[in-house]
N, C-alpha and C. Protein backbone atom coordinates (compact mmCIF):
# COMPACT_ATOMS: atom_id res chain seq x y z
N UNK A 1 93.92 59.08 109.01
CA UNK A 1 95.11 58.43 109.52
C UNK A 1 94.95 58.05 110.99
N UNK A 2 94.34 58.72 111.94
CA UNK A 2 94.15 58.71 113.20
C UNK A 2 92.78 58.10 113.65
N UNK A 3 91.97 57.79 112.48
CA UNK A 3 91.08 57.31 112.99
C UNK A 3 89.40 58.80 113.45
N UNK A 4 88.79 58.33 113.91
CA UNK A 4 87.42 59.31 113.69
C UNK A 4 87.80 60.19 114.87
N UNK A 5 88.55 59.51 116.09
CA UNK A 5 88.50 60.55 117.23
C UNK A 5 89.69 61.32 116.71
N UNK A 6 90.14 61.43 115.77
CA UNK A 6 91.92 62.32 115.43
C UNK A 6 92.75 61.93 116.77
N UNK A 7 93.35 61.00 116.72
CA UNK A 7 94.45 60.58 117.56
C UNK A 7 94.06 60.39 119.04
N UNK A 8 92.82 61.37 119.44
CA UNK A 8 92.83 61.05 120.46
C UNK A 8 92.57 60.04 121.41
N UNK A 9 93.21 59.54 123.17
CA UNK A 9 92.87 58.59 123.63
C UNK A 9 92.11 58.41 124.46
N UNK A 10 90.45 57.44 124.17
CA UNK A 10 89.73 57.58 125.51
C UNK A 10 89.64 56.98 126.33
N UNK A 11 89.39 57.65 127.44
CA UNK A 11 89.23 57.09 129.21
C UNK A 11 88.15 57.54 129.46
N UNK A 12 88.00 56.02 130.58
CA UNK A 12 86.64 56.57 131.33
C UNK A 12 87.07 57.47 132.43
N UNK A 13 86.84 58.36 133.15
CA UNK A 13 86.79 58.75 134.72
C UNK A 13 86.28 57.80 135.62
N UNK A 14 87.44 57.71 136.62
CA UNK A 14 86.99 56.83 137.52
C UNK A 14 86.68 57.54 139.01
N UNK A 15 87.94 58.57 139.15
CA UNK A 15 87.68 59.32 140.52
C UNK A 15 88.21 60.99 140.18
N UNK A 16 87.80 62.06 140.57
CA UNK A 16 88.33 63.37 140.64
C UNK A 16 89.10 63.69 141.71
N UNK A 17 90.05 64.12 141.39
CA UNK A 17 90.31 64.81 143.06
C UNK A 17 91.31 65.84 143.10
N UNK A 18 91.84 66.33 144.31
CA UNK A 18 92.33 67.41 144.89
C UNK A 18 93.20 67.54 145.08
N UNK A 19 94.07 67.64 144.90
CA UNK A 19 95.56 67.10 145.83
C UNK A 19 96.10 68.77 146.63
N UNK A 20 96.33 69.12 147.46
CA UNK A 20 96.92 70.32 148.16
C UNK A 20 98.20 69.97 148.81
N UNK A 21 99.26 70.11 148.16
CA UNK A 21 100.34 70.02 149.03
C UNK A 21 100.93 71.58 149.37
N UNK A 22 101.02 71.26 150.95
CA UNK A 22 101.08 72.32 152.25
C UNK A 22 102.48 72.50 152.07
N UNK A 23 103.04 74.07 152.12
CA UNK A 23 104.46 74.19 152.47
C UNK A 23 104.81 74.76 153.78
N UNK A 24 105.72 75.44 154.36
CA UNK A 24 106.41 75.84 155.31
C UNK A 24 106.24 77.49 154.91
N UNK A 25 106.51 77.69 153.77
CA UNK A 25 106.18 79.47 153.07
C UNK A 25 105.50 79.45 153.22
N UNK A 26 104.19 79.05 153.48
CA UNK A 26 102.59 79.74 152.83
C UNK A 26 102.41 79.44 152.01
N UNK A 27 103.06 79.04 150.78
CA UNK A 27 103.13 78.92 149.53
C UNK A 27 101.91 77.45 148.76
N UNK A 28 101.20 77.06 149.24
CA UNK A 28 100.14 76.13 149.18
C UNK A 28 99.65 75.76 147.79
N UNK A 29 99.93 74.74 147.16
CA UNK A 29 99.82 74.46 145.28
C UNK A 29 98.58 73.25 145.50
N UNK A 30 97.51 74.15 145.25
CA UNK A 30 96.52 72.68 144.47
C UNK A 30 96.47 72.11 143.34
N UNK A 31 96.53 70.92 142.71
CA UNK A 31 96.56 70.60 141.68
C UNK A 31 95.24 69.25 141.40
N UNK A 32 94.02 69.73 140.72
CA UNK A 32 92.84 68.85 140.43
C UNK A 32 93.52 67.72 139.38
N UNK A 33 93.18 66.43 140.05
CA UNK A 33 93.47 65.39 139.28
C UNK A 33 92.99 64.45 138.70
N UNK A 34 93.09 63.71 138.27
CA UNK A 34 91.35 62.79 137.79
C UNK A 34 92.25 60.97 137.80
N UNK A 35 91.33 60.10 138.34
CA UNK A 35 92.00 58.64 137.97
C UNK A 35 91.39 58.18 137.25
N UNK A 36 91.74 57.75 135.45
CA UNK A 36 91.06 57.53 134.39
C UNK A 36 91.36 55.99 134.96
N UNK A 37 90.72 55.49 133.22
CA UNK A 37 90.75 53.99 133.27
C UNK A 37 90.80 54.05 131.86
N UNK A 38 92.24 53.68 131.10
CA UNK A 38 92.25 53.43 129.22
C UNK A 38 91.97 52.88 129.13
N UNK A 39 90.96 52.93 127.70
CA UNK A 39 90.25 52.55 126.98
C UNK A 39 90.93 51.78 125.13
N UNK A 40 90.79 50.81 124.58
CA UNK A 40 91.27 50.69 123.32
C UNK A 40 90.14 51.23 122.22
N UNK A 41 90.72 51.65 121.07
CA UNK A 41 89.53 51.52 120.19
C UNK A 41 89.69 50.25 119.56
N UNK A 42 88.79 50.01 118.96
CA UNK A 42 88.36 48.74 117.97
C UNK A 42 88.53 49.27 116.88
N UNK A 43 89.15 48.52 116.08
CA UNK A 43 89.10 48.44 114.41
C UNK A 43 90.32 50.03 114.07
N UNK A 44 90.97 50.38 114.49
CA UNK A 44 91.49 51.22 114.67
C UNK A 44 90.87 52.97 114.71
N UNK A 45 89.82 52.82 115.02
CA UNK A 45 89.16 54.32 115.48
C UNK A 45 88.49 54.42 114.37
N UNK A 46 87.83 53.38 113.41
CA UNK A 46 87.06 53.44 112.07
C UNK A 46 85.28 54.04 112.42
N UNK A 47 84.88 54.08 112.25
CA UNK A 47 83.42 54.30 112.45
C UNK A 47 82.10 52.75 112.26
N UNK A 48 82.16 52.35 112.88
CA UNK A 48 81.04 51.02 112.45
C UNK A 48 79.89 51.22 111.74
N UNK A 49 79.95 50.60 111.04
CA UNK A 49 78.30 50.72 109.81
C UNK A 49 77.32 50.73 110.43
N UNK A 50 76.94 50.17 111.27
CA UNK A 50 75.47 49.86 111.90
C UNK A 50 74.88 51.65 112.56
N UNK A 51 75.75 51.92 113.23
CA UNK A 51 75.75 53.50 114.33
C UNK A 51 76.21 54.00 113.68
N UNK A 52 77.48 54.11 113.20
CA UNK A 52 78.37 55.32 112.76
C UNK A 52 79.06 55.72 114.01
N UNK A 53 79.39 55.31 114.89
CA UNK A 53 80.40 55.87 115.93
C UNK A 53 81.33 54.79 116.43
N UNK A 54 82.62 55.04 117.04
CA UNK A 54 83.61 54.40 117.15
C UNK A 54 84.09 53.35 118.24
N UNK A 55 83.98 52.20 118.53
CA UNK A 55 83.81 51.20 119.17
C UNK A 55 85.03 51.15 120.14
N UNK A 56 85.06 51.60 121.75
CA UNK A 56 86.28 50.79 122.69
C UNK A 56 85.64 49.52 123.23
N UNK A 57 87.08 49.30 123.98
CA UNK A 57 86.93 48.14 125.22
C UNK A 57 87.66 48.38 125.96
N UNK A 58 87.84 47.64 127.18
CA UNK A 58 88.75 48.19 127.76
C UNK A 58 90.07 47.69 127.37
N UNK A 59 91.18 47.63 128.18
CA UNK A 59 92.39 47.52 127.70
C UNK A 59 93.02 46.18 128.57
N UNK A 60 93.94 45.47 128.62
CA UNK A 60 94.19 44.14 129.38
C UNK A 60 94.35 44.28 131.23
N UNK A 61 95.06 46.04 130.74
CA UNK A 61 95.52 46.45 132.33
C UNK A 61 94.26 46.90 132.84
N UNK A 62 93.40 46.55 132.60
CA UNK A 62 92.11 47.65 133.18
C UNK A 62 92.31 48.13 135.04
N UNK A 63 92.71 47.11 135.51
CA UNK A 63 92.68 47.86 137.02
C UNK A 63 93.88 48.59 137.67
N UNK A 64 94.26 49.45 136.21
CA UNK A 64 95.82 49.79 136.51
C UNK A 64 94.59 51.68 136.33
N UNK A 65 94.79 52.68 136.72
CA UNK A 65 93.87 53.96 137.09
C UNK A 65 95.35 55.11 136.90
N UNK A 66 95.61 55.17 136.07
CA UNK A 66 96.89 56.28 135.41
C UNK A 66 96.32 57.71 136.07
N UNK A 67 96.93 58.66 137.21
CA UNK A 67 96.44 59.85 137.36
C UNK A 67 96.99 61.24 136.35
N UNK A 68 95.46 61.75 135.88
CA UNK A 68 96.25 62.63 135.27
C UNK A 68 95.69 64.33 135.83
N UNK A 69 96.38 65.17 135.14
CA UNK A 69 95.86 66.56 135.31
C UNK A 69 94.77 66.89 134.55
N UNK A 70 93.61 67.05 135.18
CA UNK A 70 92.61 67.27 134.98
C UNK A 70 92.23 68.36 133.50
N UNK A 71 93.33 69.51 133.46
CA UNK A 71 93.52 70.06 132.23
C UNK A 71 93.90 69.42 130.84
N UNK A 72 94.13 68.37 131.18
CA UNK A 72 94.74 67.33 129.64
C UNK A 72 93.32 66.78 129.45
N UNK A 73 92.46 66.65 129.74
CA UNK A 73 91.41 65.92 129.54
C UNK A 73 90.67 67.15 128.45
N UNK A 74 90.36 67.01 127.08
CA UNK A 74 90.14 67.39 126.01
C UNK A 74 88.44 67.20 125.59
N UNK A 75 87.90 66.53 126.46
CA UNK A 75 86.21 66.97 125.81
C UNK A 75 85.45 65.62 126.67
N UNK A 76 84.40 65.93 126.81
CA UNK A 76 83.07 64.80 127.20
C UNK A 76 83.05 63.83 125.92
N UNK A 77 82.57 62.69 126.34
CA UNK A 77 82.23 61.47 125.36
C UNK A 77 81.05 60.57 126.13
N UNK A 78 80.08 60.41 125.48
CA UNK A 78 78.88 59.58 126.33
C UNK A 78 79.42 58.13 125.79
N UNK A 79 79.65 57.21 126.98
CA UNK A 79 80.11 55.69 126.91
C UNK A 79 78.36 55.11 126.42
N UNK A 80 78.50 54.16 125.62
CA UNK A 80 77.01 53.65 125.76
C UNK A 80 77.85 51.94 125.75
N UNK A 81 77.11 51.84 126.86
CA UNK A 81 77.63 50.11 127.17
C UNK A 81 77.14 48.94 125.62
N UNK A 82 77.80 48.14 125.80
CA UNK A 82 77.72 46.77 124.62
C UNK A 82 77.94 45.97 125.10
N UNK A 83 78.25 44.33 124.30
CA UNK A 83 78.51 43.78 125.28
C UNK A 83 80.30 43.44 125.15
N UNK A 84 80.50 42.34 126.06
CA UNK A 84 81.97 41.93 125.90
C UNK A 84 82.98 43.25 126.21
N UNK A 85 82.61 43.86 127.13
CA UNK A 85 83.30 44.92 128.57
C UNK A 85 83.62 45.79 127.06
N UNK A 86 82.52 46.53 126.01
CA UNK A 86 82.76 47.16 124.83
C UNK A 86 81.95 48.09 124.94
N UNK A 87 81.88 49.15 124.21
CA UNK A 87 80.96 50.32 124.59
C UNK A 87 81.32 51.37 123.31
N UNK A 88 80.45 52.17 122.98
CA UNK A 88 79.96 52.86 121.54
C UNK A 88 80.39 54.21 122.29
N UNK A 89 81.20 55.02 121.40
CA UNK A 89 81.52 56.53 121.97
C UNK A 89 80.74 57.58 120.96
N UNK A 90 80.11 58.22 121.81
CA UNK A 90 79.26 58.91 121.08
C UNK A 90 80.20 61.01 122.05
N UNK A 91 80.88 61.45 120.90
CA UNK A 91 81.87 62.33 120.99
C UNK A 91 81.02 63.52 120.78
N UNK A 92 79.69 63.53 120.27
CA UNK A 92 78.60 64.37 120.18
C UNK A 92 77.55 64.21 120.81
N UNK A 93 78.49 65.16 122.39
CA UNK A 93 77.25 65.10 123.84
C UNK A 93 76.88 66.50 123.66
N UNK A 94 75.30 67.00 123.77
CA UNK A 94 74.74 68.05 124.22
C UNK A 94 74.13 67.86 125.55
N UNK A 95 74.86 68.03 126.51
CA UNK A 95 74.27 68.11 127.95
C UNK A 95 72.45 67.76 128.07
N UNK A 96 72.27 69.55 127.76
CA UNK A 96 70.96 69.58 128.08
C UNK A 96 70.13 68.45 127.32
N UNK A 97 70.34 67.83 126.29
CA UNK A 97 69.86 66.50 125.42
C UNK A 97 69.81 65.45 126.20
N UNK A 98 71.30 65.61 126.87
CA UNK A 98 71.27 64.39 127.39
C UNK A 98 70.56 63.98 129.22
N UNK A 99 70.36 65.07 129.62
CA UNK A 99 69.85 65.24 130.94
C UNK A 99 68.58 64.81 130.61
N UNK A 100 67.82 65.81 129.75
CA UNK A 100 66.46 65.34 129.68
C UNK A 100 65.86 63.62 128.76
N UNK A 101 67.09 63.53 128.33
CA UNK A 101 66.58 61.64 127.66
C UNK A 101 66.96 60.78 128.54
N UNK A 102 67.97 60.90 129.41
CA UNK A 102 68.29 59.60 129.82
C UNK A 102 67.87 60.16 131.41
């Protein structure tokens, strides 16, 4: 029903950051934030015959950077570029795999 990623929506990372807002108590709240960039899927999150993995692009607003809390962000995805601003999500990253191939 949701498609191969199960509902979920991907973004690229565009920037990480920090935010510390200072009080008058002492009382000092950091909160890590991240500025994504949404992503659409293609074909509604189906799997493509050729790869087997699930096709974005970007979205119309692309230079619109939604900040979110860094804790909502739900797993790594390796972008592999295509063409026509499109790119292949490959949702099965092993780090150490991927350090030493690319």
């Amino acid at each position: 029903m949701y498609g191969a990623l199960r509902g979920r929506q991907p973004a690229k990372v565009v920037a990480l950051l920090r935010i510390r807002n200072y009080s008058c108590d002492n009382t000092d709240t950091v909160r890590q934030v991240a500025g994504v960039q949404m992503l659409t899927q293609v074909n509604s999150g189906r799997l493509s015959d050729p790869h087997r993995l699930v096709t974005v692009e970007m979205r119309e607003d692309a230079r619109r950077f939604p900040i979110v809390d860094v804790g909502t962000i739900l797993g790594l995805a390796h972008l592999i570029p295509e063409v026509d601003w499109r790119s292949l999500v490959n949702s099965r990253i092993d780090l150490t795999t991927f350090n030493e191939v690319y």
